[in-house]
Protein backbone atom coordinates (compact mmCIF):
# COMPACT_ATOMS: atom_id res chain seq x y z
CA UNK A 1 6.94 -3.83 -12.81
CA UNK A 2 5.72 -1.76 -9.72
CA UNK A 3 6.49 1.24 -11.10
CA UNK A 4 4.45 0.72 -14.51
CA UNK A 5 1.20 -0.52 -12.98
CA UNK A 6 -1.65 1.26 -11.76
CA UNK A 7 -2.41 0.08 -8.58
CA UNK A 8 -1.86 -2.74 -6.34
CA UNK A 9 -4.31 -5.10 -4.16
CA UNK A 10 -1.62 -6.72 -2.10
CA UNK A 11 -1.07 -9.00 1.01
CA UNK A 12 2.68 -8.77 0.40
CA UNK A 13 4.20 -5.84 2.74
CA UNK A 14 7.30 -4.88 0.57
CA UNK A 15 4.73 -4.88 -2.12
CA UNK A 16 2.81 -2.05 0.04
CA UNK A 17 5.96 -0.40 0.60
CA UNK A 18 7.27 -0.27 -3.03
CA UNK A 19 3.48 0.69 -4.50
CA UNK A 20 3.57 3.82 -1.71
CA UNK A 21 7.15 4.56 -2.91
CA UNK A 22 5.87 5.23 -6.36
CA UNK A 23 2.95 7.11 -5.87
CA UNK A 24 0.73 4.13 -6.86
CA UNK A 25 -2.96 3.18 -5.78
CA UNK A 26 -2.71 0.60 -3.37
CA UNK A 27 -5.17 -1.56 -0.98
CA UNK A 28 -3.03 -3.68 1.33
CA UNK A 29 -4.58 -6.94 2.37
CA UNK A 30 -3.39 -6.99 6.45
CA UNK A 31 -2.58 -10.38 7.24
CA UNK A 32 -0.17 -9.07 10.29
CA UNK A 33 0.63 -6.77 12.61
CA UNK A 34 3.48 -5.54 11.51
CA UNK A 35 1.62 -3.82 8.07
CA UNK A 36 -0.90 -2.60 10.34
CA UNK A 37 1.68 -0.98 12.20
CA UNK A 38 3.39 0.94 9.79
CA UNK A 39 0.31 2.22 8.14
CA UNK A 40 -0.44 3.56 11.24
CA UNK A 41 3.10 5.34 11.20
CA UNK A 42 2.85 6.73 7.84
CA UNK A 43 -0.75 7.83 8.83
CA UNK A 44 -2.42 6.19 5.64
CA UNK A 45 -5.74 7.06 4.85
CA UNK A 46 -6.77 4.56 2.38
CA UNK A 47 -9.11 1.24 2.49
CA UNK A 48 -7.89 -1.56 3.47
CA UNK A 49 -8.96 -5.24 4.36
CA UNK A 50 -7.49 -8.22 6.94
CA UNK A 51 -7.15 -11.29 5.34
CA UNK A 52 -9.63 -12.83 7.41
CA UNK A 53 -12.17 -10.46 6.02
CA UNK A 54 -11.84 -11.37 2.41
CA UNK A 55 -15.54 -12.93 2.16
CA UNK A 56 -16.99 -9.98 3.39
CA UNK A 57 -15.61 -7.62 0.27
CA UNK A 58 -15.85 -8.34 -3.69
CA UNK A 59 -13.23 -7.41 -5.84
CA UNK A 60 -15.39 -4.62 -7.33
CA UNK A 61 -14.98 -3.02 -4.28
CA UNK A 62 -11.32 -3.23 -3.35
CA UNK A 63 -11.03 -1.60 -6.68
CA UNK A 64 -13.65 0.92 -6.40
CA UNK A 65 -11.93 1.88 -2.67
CA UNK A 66 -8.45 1.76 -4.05
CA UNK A 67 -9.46 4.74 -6.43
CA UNK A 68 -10.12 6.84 -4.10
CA UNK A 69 -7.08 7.62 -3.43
CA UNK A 70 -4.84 7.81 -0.03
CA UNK A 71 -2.45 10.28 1.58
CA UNK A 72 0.23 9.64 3.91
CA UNK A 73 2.32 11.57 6.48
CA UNK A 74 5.08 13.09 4.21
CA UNK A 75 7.70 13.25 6.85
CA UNK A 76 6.90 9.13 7.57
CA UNK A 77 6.67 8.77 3.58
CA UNK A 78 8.42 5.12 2.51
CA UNK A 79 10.07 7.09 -0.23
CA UNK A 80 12.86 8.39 1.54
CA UNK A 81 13.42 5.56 2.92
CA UNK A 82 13.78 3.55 0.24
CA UNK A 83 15.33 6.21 -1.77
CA UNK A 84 18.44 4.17 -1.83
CA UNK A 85 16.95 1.07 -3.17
CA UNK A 86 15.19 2.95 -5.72
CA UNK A 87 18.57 3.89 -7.16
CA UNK A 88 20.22 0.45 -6.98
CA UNK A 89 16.88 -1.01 -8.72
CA UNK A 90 17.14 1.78 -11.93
């Protein structure tokens, strides 16, 4: 299902994960430190909102920020690391 969508708006971190992993547009919706945390690792450079900041941001605009795009670190890309699962899953 991942795989075929466009993008994600997401709170779920595997969700994150598996939306990186295939190259989708994604705009995770922090709700702990541990997503924080790894989008720090993998460098990411796209929007993003805390849960507790929901009222503050319309939908409009998660999608309009989620378009533009994001990179990561390549060598800390969540590909390879789920490269594994990826297989097992097709």
């Amino acid at each position: 299902c991942i795989r075929n969508c466009k993008g994600l708006i997401t709170a779920r971190f595997h969700g994150m994960v598996l939306g990186i992993n295939y190259g989708k547009e994604v705009y995770p919706v922090i709700y702990s430190d541990k997503t924080t945390q790894v989008l720090r690792d993998i460098e990411f450079t796209g929007a993003y909102a805390k849960i507790a900041e929901l009222d503050t941001i319309t939908a409009e605009e998660m999608f309009r920020q989620m378009e533009s795009g994001y990179q990561v670190r390549e060598d800390r890309n969540p590909q390879e690391q789920f490269k594994i699962l990826d297989e097992i899953l097709r």
